[in-house]
C-alpha atoms as a PDB file:
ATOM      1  CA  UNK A   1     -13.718   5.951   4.035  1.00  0.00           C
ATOM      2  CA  UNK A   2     -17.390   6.259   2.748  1.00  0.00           C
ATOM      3  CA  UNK A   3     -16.364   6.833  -0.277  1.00  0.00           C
ATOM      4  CA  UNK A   4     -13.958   4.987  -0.590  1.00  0.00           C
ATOM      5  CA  UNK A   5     -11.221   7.847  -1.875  1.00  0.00           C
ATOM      6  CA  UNK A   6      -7.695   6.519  -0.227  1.00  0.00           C
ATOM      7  CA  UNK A   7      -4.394   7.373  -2.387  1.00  0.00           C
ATOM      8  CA  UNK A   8      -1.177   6.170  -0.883  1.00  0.00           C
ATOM      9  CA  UNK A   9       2.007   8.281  -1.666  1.00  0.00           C
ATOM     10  CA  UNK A  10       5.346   6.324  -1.713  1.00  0.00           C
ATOM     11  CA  UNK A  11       8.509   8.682  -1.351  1.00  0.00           C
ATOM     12  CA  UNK A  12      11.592   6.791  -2.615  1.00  0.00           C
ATOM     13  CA  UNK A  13      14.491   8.737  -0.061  1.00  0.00           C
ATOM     14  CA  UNK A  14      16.612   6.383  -1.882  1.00  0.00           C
ATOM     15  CA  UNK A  15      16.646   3.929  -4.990  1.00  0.00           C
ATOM     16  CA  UNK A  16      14.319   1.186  -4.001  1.00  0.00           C
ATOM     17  CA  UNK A  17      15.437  -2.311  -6.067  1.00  0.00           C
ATOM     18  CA  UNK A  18      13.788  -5.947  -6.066  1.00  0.00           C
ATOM     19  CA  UNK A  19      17.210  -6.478  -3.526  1.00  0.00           C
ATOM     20  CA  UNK A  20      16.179  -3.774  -1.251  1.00  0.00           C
ATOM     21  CA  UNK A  21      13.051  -4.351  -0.974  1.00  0.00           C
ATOM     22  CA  UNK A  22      11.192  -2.308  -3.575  1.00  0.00           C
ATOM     23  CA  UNK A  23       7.080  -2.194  -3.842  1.00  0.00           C
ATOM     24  CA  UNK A  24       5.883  -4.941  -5.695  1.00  0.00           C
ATOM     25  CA  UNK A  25       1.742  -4.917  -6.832  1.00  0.00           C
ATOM     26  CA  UNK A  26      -0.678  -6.503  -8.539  1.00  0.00           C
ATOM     27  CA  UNK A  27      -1.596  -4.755 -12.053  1.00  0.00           C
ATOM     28  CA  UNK A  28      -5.580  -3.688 -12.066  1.00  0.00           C
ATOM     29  CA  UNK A  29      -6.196  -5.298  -8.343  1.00  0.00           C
ATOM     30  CA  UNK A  30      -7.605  -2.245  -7.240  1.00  0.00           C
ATOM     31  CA  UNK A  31     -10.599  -3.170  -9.863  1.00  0.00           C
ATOM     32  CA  UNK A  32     -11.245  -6.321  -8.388  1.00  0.00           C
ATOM     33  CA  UNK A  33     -10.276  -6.591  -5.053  1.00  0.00           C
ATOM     34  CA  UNK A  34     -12.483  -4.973  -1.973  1.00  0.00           C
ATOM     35  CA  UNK A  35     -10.592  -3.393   0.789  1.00  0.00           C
ATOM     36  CA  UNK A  36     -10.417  -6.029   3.494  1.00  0.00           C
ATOM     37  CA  UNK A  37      -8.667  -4.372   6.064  1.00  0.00           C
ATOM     38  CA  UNK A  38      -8.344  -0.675   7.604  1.00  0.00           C
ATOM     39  CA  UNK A  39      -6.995   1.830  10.236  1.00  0.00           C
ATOM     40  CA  UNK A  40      -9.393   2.211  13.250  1.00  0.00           C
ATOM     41  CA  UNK A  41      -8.697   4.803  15.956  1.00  0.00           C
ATOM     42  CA  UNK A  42     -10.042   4.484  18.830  1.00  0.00           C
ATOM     43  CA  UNK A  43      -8.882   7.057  22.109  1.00  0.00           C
ATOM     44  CA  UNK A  44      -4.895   6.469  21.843  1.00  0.00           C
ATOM     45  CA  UNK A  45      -4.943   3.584  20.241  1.00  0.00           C
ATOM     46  CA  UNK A  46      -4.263   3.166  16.156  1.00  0.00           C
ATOM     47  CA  UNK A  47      -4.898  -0.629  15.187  1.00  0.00           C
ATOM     48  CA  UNK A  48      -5.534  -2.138  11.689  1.00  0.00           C
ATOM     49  CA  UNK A  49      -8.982  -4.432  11.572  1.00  0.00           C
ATOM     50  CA  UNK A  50     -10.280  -6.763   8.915  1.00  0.00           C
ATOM     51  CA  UNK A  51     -13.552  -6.082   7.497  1.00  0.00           C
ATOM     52  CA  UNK A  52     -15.650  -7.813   4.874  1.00  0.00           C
ATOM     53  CA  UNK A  53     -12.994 -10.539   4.372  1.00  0.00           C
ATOM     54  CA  UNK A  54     -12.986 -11.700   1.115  1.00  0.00           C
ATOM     55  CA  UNK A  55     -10.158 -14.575   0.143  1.00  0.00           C
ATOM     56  CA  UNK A  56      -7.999 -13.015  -2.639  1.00  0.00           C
ATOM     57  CA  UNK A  57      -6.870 -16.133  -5.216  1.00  0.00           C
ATOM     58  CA  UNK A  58      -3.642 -14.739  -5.924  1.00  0.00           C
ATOM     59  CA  UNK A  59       0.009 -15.627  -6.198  1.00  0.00           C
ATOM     60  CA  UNK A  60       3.331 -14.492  -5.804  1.00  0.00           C
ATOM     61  CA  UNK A  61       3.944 -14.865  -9.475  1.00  0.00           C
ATOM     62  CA  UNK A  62       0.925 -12.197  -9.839  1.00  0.00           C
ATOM     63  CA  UNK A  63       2.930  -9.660  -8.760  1.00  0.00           C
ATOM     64  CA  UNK A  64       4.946  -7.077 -10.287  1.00  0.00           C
ATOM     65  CA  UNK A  65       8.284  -5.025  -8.789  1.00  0.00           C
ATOM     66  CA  UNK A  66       7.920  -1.434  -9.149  1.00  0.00           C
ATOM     67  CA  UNK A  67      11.384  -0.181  -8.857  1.00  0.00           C
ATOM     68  CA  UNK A  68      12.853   2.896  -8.793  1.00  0.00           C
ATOM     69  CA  UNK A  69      15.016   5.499  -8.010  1.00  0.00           C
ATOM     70  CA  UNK A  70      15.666   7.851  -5.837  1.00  0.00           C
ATOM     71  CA  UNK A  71      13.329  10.617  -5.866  1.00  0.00           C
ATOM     72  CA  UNK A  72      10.631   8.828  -7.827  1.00  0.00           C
ATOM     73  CA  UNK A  73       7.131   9.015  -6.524  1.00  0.00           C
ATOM     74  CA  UNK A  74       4.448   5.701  -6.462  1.00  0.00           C
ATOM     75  CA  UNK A  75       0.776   6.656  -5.963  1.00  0.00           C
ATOM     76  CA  UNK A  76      -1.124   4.168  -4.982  1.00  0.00           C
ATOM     77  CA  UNK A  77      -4.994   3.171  -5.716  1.00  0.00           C
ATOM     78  CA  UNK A  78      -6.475   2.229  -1.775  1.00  0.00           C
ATOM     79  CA  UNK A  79      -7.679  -0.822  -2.729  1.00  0.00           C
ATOM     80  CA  UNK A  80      -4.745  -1.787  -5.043  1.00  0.00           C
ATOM     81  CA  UNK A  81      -2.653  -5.251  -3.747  1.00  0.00           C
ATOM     82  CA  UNK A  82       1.112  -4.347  -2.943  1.00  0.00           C
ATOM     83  CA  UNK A  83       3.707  -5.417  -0.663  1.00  0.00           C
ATOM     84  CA  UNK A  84       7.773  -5.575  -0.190  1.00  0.00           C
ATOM     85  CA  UNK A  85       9.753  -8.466   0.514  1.00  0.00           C
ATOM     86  CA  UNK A  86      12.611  -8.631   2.960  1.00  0.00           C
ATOM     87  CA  UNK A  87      15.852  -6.231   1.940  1.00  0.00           C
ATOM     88  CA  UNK A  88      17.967  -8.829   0.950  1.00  0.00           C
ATOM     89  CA  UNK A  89      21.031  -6.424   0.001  1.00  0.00           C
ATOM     90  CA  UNK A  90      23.266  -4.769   2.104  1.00  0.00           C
ATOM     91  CA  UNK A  91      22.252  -1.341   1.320  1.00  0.00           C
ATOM     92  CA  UNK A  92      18.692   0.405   2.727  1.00  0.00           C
ATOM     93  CA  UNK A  93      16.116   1.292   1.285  1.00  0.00           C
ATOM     94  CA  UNK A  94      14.389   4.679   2.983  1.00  0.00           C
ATOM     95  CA  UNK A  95      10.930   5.868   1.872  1.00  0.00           C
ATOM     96  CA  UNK A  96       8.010   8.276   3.404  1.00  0.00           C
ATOM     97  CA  UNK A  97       4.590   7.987   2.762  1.00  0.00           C
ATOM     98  CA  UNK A  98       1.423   9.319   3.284  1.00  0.00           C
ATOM     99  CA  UNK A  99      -1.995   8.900   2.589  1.00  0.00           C
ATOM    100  CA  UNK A 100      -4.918  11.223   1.286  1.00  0.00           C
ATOM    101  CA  UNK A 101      -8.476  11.072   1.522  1.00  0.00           C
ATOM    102  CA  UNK A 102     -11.416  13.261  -0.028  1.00  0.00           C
ATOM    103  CA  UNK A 103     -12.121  15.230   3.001  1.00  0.00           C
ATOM    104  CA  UNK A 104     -16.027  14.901   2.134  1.00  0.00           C
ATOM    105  CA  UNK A 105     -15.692  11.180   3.062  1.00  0.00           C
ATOM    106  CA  UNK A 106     -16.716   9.694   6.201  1.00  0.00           C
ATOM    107  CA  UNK A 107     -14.980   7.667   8.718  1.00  0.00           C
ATOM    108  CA  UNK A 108     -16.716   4.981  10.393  1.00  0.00           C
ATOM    109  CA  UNK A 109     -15.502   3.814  14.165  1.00  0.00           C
END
């Protein structure tokens, strides 16, 4: 968006663990890292495109797990750096998210 304005909310349905695959981020990214990649629509189709790419020198050891239980609630800065890793348990790990937007911003195509 134009500004950029995107939250992402993170319902954990269940407790999410670094064995089942809980978020995992990197602290203050969203302060130094431009968005490199975004949801385009275009007639039927929804596909994710790169724009502006920008190599990002991190590591795995720069991130954090953010676990927690069932119930809990992770916003999440647009441009912050986050990711899961494989469940590695035998137990799931359900979640539902959404994201917001000012509804003053603009969408390019």
């Amino acid at each position: 968006t134009n500004p950029l304005s995107c939250y992402g909310l993170w319902f954990a349905l269940e407790d999410a663990t670094t064995e089942n695959g809980c978020l995992w981020a990197i602290t203050g990214s969203h302060k130094e890292h431009p968005c490199q990649k975004r949801f385009t629509r275009t007639e039927n189709k929804v596909e994710m495109i790169e724009v502006d790419k920008v190599e990002h020198l991190t590591s795995d050891e720069d991130f954090i797990p953010l676990p927690v239980p069932k119930g809990s609630m992770i916003i999440l800065d647009g441009g912050l750096l986050h990711k899961s890793y494989p469940n590695t348990s035998n137990k799931s790990r359900q979640a539902f998210t959404l994201h917001i937007v000012d509804s003053k911003a603009t969408y390019s195509s």
